[in-house]
Protein backbone atom coordinates (compact mmCIF):
# COMPACT_ATOMS: atom_id res chain seq x y z
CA UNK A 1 0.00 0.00 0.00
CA UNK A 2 1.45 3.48 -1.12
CA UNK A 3 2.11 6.29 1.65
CA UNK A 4 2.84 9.46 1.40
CA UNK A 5 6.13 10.42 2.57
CA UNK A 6 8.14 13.40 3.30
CA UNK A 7 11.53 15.09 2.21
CA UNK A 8 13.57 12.55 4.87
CA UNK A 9 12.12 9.57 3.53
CA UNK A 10 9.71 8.71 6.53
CA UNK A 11 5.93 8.10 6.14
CA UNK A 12 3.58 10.49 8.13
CA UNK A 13 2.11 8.61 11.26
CA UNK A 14 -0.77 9.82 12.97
CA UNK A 15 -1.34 10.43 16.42
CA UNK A 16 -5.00 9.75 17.12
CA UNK A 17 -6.97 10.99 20.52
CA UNK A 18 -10.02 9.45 20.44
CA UNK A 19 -11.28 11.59 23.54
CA UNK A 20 -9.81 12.04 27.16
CA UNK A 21 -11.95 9.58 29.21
CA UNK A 22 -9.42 8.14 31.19
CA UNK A 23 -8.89 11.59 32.96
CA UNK A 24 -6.25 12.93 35.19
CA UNK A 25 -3.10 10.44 35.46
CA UNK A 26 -0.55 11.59 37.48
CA UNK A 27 1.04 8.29 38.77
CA UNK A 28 2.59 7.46 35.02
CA UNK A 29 5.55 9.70 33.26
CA UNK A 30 4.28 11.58 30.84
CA UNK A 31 5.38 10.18 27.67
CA UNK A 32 3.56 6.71 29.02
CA UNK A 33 0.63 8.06 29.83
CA UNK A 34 -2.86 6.38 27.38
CA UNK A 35 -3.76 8.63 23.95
CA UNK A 36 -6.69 9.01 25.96
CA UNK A 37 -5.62 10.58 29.65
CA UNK A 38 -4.18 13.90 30.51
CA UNK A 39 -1.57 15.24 32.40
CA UNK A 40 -3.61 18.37 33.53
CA UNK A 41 -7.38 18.54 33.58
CA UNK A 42 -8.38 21.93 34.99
CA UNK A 43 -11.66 23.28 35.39
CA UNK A 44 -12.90 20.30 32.74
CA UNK A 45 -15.06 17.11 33.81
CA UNK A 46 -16.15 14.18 32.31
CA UNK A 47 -19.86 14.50 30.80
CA UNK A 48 -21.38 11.16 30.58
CA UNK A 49 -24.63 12.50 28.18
CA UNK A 50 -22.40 13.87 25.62
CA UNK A 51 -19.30 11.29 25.75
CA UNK A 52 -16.71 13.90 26.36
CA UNK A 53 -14.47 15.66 28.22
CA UNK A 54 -15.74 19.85 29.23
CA UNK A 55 -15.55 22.80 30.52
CA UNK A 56 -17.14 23.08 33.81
CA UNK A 57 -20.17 25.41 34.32
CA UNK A 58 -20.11 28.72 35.56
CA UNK A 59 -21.44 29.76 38.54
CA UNK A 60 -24.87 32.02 38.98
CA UNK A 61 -25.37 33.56 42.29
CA UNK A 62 -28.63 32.08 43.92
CA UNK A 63 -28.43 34.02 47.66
CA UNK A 64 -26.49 35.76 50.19
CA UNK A 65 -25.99 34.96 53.66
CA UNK A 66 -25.57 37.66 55.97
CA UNK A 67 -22.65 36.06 57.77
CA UNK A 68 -19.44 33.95 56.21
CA UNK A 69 -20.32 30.59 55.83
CA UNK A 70 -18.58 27.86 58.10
CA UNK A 71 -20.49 24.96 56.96
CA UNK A 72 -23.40 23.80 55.46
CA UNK A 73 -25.08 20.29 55.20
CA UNK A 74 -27.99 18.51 53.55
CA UNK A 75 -31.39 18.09 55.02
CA UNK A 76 -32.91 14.69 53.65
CA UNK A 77 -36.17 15.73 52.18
CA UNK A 78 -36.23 19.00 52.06
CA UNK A 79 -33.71 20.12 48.63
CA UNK A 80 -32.37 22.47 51.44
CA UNK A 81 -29.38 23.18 53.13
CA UNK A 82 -28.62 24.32 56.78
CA UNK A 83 -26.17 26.71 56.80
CA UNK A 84 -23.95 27.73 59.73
CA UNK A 85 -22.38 30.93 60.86
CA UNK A 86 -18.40 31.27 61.10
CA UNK A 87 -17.50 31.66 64.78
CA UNK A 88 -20.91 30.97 65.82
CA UNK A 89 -23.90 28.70 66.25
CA UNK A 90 -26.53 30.48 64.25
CA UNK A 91 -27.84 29.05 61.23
CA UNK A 92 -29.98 29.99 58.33
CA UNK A 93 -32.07 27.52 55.95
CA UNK A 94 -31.61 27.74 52.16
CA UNK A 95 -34.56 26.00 50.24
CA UNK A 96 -35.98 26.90 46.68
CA UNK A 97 -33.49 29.95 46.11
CA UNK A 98 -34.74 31.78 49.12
CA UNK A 99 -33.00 32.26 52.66
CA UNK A 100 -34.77 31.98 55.83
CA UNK A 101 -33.42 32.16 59.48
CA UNK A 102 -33.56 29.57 61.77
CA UNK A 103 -35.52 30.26 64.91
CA UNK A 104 -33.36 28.42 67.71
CA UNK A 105 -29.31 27.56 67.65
CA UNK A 106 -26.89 24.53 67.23
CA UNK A 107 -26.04 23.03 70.94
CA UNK A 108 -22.49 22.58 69.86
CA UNK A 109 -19.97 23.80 67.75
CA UNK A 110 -18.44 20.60 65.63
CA UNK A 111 -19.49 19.49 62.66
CA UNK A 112 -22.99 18.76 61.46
CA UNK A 113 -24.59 15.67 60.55
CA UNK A 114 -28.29 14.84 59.47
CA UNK A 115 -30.58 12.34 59.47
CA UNK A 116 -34.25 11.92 58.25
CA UNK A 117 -36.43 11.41 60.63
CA UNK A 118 -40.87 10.53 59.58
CA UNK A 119 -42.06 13.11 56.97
CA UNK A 120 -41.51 16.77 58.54
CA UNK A 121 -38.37 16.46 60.64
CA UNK A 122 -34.80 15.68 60.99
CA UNK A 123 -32.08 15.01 63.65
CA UNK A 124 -28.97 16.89 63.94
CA UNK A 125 -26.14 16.55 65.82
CA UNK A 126 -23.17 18.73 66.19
CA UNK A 127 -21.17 17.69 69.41
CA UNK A 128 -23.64 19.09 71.75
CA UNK A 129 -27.20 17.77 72.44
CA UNK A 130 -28.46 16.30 70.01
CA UNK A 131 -31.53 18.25 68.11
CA UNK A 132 -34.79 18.21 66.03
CA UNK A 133 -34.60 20.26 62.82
CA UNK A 134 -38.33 21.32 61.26
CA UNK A 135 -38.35 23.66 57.71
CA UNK A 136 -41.77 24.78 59.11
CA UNK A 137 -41.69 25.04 62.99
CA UNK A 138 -45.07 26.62 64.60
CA UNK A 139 -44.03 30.07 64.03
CA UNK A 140 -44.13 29.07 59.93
CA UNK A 141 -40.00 29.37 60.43
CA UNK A 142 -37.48 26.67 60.19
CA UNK A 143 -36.65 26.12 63.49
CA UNK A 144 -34.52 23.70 65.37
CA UNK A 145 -34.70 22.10 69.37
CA UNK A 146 -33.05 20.52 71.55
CA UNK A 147 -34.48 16.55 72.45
CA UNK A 148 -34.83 16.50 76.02
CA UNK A 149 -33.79 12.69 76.43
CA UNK A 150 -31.30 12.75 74.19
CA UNK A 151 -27.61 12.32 75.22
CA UNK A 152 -26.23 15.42 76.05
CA UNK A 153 -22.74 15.06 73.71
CA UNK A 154 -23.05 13.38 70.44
CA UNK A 155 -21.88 13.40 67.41
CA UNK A 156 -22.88 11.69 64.08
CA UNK A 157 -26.46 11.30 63.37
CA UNK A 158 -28.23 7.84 61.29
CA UNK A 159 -31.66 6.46 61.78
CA UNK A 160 -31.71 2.14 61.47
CA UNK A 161 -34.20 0.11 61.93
CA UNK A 162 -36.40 2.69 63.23
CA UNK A 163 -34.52 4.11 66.05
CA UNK A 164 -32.56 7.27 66.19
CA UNK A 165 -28.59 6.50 66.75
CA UNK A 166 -25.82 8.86 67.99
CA UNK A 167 -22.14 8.54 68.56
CA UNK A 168 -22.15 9.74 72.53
CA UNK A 169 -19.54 10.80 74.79
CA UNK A 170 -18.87 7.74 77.33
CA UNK A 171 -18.49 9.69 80.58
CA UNK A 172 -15.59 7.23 82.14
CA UNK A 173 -13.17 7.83 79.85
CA UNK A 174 -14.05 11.24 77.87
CA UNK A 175 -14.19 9.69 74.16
CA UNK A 176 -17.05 9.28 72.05
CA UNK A 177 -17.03 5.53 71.83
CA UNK A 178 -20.53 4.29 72.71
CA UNK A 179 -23.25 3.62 70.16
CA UNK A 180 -26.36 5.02 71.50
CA UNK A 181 -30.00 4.60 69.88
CA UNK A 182 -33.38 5.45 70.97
CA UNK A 183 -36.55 3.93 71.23
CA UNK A 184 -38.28 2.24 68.19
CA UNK A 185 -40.13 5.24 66.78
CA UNK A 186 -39.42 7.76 69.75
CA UNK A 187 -36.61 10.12 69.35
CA UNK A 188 -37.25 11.72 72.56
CA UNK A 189 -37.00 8.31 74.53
CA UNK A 190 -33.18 6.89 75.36
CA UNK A 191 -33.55 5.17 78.73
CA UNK A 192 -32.81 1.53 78.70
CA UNK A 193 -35.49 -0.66 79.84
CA UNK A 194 -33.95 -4.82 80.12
CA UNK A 195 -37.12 -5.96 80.19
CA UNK A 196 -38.38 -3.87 76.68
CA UNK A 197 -36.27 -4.80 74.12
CA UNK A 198 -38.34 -1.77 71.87
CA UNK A 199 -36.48 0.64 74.90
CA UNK A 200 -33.25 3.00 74.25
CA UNK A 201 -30.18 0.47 73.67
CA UNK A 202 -26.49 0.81 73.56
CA UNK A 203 -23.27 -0.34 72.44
CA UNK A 204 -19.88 0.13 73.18
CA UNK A 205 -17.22 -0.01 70.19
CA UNK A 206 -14.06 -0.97 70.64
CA UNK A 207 -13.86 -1.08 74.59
CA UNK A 208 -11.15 0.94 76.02
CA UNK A 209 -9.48 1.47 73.24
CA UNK A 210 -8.77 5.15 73.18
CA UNK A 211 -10.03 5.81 70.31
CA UNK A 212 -12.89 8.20 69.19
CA UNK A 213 -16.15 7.47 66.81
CA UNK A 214 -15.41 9.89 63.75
CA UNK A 215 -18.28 8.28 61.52
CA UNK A 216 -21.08 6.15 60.95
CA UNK A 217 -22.47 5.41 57.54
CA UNK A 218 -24.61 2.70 56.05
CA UNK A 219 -23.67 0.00 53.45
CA UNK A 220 -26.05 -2.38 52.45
CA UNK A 221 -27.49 -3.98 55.87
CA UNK A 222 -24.47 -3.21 57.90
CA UNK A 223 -23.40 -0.04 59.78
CA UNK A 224 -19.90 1.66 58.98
CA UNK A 225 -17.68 3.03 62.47
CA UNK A 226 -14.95 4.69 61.19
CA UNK A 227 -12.91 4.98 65.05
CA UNK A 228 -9.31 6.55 65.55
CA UNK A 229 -7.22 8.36 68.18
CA UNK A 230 -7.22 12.08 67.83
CA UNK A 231 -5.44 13.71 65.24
CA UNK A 232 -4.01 9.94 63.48
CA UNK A 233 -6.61 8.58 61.17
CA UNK A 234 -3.87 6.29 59.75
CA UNK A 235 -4.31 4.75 62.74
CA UNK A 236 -7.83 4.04 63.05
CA UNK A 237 -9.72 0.72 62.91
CA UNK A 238 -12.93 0.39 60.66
CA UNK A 239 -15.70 -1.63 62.86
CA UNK A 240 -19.08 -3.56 61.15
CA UNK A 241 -22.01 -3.79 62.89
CA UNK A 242 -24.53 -6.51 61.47
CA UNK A 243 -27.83 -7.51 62.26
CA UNK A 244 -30.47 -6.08 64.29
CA UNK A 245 -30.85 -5.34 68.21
CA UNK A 246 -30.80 -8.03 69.88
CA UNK A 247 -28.89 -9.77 67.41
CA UNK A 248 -26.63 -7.41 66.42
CA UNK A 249 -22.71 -8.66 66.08
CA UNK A 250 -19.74 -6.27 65.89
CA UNK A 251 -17.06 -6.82 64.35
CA UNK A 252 -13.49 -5.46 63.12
CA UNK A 253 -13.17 -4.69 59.15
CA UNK A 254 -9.97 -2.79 58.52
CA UNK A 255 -7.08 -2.03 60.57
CA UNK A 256 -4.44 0.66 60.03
CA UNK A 257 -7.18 2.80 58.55
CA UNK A 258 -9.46 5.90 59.39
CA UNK A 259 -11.02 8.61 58.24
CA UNK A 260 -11.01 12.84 58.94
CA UNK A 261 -14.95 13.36 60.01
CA UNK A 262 -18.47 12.04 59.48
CA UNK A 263 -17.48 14.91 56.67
CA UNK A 264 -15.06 12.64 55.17
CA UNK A 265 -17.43 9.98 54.36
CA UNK A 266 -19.69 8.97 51.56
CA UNK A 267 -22.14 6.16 50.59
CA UNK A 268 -22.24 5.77 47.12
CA UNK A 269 -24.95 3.25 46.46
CA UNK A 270 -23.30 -0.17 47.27
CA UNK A 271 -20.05 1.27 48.20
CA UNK A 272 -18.62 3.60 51.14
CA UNK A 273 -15.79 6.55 50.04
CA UNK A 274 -13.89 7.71 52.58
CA UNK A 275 -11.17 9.93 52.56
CA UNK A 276 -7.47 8.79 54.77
CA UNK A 277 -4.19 10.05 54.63
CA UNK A 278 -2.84 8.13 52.21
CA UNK A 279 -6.27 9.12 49.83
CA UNK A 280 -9.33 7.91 48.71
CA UNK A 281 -10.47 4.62 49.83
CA UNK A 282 -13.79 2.76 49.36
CA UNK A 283 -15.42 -0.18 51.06
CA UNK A 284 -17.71 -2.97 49.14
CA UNK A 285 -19.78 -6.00 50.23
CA UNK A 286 -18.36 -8.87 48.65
CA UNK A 287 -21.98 -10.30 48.36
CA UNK A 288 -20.80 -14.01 48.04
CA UNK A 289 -19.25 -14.04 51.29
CA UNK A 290 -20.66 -11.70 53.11
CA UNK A 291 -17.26 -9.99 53.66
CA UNK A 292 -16.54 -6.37 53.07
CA UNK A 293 -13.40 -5.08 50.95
CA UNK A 294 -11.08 -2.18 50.45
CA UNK A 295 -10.31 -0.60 47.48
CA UNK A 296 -8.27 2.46 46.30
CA UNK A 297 -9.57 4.20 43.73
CA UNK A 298 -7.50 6.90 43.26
CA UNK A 299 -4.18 4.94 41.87
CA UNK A 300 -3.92 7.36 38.70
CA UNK A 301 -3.28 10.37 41.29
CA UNK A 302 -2.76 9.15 44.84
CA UNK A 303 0.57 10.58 45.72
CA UNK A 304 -0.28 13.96 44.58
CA UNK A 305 -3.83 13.77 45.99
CA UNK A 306 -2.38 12.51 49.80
CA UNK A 307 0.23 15.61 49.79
CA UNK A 308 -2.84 18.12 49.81
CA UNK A 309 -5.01 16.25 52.73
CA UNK A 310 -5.27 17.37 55.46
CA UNK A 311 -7.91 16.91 58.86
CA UNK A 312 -10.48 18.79 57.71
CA UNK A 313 -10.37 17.18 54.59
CA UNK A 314 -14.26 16.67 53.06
CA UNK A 315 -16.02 14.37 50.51
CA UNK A 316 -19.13 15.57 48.79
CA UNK A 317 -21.47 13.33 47.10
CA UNK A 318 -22.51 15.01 44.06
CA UNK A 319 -25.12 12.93 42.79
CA UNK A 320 -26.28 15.05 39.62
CA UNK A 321 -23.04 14.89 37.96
CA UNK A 322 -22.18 11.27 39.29
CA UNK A 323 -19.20 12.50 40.99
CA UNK A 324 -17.18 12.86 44.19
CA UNK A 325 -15.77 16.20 45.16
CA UNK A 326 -12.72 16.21 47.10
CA UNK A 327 -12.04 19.51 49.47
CA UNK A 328 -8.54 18.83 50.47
CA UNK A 329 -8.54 21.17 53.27
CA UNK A 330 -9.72 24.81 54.61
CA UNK A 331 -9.06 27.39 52.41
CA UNK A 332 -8.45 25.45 49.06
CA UNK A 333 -9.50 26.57 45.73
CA UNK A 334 -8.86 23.26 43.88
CA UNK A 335 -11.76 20.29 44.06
CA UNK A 336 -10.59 16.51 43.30
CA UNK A 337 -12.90 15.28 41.17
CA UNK A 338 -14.02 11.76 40.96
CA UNK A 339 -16.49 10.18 38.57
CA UNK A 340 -17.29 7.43 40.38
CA UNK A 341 -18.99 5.18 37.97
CA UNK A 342 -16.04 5.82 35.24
CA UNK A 343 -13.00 5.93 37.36
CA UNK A 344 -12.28 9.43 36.02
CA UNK A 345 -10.19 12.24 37.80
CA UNK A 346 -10.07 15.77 37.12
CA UNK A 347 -9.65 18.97 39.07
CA UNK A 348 -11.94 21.91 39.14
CA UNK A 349 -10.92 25.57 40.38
CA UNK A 350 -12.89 28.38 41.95
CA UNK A 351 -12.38 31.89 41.94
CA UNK A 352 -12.52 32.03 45.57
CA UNK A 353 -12.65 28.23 47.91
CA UNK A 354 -15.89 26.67 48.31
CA UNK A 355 -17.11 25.65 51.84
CA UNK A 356 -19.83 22.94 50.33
CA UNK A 357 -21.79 21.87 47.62
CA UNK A 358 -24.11 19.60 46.92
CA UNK A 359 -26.79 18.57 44.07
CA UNK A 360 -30.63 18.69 44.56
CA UNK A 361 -32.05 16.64 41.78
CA UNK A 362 -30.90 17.87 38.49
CA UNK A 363 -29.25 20.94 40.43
CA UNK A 364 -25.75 21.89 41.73
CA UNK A 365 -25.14 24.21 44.51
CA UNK A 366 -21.69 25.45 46.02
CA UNK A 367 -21.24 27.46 48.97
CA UNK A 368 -19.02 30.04 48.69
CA UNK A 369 -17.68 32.86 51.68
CA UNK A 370 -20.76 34.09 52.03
CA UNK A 371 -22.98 33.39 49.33
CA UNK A 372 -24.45 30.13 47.50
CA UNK A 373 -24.25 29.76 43.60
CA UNK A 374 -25.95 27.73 41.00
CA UNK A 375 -23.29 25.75 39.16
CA UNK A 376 -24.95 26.13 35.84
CA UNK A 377 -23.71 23.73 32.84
CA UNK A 378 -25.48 26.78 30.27
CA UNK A 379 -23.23 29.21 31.47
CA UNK A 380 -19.41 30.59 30.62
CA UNK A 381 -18.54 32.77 33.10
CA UNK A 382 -18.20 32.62 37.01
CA UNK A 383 -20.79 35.41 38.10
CA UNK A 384 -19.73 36.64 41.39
CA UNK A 385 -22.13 38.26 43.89
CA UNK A 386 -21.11 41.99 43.27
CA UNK A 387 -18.10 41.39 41.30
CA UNK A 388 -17.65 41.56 37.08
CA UNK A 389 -18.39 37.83 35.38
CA UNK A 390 -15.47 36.24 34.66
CA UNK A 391 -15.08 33.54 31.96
CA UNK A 392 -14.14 29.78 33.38
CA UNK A 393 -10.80 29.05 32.85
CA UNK A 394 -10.21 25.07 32.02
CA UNK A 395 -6.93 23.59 30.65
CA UNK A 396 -6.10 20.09 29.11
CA UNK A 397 -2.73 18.92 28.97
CA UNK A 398 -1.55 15.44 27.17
CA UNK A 399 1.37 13.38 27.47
CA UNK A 400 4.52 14.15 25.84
CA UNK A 401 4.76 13.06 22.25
CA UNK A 402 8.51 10.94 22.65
CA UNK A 403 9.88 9.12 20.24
CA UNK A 404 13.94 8.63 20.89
CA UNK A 405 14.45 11.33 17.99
CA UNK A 406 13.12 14.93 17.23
CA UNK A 407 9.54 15.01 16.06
CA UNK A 408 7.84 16.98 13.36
CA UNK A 409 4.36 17.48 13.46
CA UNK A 410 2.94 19.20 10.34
CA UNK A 411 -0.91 19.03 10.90
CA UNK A 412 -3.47 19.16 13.43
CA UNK A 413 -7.45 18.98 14.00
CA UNK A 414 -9.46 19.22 17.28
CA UNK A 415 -13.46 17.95 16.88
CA UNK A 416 -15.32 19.85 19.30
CA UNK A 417 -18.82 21.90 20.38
CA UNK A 418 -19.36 25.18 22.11
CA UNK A 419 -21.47 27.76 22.76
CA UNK A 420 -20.70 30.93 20.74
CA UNK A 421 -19.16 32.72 23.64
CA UNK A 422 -16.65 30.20 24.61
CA UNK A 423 -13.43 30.15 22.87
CA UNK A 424 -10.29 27.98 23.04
CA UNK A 425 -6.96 27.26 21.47
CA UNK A 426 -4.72 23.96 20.72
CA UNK A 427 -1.16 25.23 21.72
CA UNK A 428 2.15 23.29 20.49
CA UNK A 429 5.31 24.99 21.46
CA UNK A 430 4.49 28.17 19.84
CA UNK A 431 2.34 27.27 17.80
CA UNK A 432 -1.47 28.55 18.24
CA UNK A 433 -4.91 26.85 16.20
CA UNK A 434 -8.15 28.40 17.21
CA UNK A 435 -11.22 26.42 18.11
CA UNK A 436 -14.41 28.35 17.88
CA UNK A 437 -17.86 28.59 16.71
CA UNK A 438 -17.42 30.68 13.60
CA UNK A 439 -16.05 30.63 10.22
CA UNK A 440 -16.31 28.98 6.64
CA UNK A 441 -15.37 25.96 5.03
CA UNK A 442 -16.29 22.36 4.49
CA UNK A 443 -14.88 20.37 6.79
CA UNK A 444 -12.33 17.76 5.22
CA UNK A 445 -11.13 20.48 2.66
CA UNK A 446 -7.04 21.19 3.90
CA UNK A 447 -6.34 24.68 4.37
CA UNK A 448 -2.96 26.08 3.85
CA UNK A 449 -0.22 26.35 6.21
CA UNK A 450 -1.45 28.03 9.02
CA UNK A 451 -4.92 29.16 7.87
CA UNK A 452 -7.76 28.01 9.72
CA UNK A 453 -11.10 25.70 8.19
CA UNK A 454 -14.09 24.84 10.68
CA UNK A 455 -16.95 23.50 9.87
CA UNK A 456 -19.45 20.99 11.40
CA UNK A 457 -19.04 16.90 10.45
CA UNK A 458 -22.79 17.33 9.41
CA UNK A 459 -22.45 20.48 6.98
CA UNK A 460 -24.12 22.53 9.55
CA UNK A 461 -23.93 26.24 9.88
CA UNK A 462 -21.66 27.14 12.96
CA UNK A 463 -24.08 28.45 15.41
CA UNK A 464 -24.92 26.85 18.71
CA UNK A 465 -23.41 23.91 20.52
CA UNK A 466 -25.41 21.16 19.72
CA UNK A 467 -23.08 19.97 16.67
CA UNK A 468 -19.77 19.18 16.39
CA UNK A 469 -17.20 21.11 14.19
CA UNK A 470 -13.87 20.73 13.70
CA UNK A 471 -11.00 22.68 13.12
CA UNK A 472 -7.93 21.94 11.35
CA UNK A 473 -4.61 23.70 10.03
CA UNK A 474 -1.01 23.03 9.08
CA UNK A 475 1.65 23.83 11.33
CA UNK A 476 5.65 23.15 11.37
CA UNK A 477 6.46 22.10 14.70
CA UNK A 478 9.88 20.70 15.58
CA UNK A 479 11.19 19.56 19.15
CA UNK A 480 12.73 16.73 21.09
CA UNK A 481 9.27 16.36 23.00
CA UNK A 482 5.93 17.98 21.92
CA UNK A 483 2.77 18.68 24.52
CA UNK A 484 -0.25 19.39 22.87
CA UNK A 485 -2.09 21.50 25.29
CA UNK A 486 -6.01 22.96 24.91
CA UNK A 487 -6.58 26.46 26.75
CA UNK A 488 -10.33 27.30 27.20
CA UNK A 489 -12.09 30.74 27.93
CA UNK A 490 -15.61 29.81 28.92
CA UNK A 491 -17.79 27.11 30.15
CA UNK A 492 -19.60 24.48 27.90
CA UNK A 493 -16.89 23.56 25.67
CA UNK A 494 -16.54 19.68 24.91
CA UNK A 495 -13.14 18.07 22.86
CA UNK A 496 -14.35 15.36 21.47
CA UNK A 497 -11.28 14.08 19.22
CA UNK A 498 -7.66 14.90 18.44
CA UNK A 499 -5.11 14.18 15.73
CA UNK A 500 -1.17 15.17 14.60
CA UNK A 501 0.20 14.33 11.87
CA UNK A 502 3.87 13.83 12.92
CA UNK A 503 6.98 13.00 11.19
CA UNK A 504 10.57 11.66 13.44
CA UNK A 505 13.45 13.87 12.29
């Protein structure tokens, strides 16, 4: 079969991206890297409806808090979010875009967690007594109480089989280390009764062992304690509780292992995420044997990930997008990104760092100093509360293109979509190929050295992003190793495919 060869004598090989769904690798050089992962994802994600890799969103402002934001947290139920005051215990409600005040206060100041509890209420704990949260209290405000009966300092909230449970402090020995759980169907009852098995129980986990209960989380009929001494998760021990009261059985899962906070946690449908020093972990039932495993699924980028942890580290379940967000720590800018049903990692920045976020139904929400956006796939630009719109900036570096000798590449294309107000550019040393809506041309026509052509695969006329065009040029690009890299201005833009023509020299 003929080729077509150049002035040296060599045939023109093509270097083919078929799209960038294996993400963010990290652990691999970067001339070993797969045609089809990246050495830098920034501000881009995975979208599963479209098959390619994309600008994130921007953000639309949805409220303002009076107050800088601490923390916030989920209310099963409700598509709302309690919000909490920095330096305080004050909270405010956020529920279909509007902001309403809490009548009432947190009893203590660690974190929050939440737990459904009948139709109109929830349980909240937050290292003090634990508390009833209502959206519509008797004065037609949110409001939240304290439960009378209730121990006086716990942490971690769950419901199971129809009794309240709390992580409470054990009074002997000053660590929260006891299991408590109320009444069947009585949050306000706790006492123990030997004789009523229906009464307030307990359970002690891990007996003296020093350690404290940092989380509780379901996974499939079994209960999740994540336990470790203060301030060494890598030192923790993951227990399992099975079974019901009074045939409940504890017993040990992992050792060497531990996580930040009931923060740090996530079920994800069959599976449990948690966040350690070392990086993201996850725990499965291994149905066959009733056994539950660890797994690490954060090989492609665990060294760099477990540099940037630290203790108040959180996980975010973002359910709309399929993904885990990873907050490495206070004050960060930078979200880990995990799709967790692909494997994929990429990174998304913020203008300024985001307390929380979360999705309700098809909608995400981030918390940010004091005000909550809309993270809106339709939009290009980050819209600040008070502040000019500025467009998302997302960047996609590939491996190196290495082959032992110097290598001349003397073509590109990039397929992609966008709206008309994003804009990017495929960089190779120094040299620059536009990709944007705009422009004439028919599509597999070559242009001549660096001149543009773009044009959709379908004969389309560029406008909108619901097509795909592609734009292609000659270039003369020399070097020893050659990084394609994609800068984008704007949210919304997809690559779906990549080729070079090279040539070794």
């Amino acid at each position: 079969m003929p080729v077509r060869g150049d002035k040296h004598g060599e045939a023109a090989k093509r270097v083919f991206y078929p799209g960038f769904d294996g993400g963010l690798n990290l652990a691999a050089p970067s001339e070993s890297i797969a045609l089809n992962e990246l050495k830098e994802a920034v501000n881009v994600e995975f979208s599963p409806k479209k098959g390619v890799m994309k600008s994130r969103g921007g953000l639309v402002w949805s409220g303002h808090f009076d107050f800088d934001v601490a923390d916030a947290i989920r209310v099963p139920g409700t598509r709302g979010f309690l919000v909490r005051e920095k330096g305080s215990k004050r909270l405010d409600f956020f529920r279909w875009n509007c902001i309403w005040p809490v009548r009432g206060e947190l009893s203590g100041d660690g974190p929050m967690s939440c737990a459904a509890w009948g139709d109109d209420a929830s349980v909240v704990a937050s290292g003090g007594k634990l508390q009833k949260f209502r959206p519509w209290g008797d004065s037609g405000l949110p409001e939240i109480t304290d439960i009378s009966g209730a121990p006086d300092k716990c942490r971690v909230a769950f419901v199971r089989d129809g009794r309240v449970g709390v992580a409470a402090k054990n009074t002997d020995d000053d660590h929260f280390d006891t299991l408590r759980f109320s009444a069947v169907g009585d949050c306000e009852s706790w006492e123990n009764d030997v004789e009523d098995e229906s009464s307030g129980q307990f359970l002690e986990v891990g007996y003296k062992d020093g350690m404290d209960i940092d989380a509780v989380v379901p996974l499939s009929k079994d209960l999740i304690i994540f336990k470790s001494p203060k301030g060494e998760p890598d030192k923790g021990i993951v227990h399992r509780l099975t079974g019901s009261f009074p045939d409940w059985l504890l017993l040990e899962a992992a050792h060497n292992t531990g996580t930040f906070s009931q923060g740090s946690v996530q079920p994800v449908g069959n599976d449990v995420f948690y966040l350690t020093t070392a990086g993201l972990a996850s725990l499965s039932t291994v149905t066959a044997y009733g056994e539950v495993r660890t797994a690490w699924p954060d090989r492609k980028v665990a060294n760099a990930l477990a540099q940037r942890l630290r203790d108040t580290a959180l996980l975010w379940n973002v359910a709309v997008k399929e993904q885990l967000w990873i907050l490495p720590g206070d004050g960060n800018k930078t979200i880990w990104a995990f799709d967790c049903g692909r494997g994929i990692w990429t990174q998304l920045e913020f203008p300024e760092p985001p307390v929380f976020a979360a999705g309700v139904r098809t909608e995400l929400y981030a918390v940010i100093g004091a005000d909550i956006y809309h993270v809106h796939d339709g939009y290009a630009a980050d819209e600040l509360y008070r502040k000019t719109p500025v467009p998302v900036n997302a960047r996609m570096k590939t491996g190196a293109i290495l082959n032992g000798l110097q290598t001349l590449i003397k073509g590109a294309f990039v397929s992609f979509s966008a709206p008309p107000e994003t804009e990017a550019e495929l960089k190779l040393k120094g040299f620059e190929m536009p990709l944007r809506v705009g422009g004439t041309g028919l599509g597999d026509i070559a242009g001549e050295p660096n001149t543009e052509i773009c044009a959709f695969t379908d004969g389309r006329y560029l406008f909108g992003s619901a097509g795909v065009a592609t734009a292609r040029r000659h270039c003369i690009v020399r070097g020893w190793d050659v990084v394609p890299e994609i800068e984008i201005r704007g949210g919304g833009l997809g690559i779906h495919t990549m080729g070079l023509e090279t040539v070794e020299v």
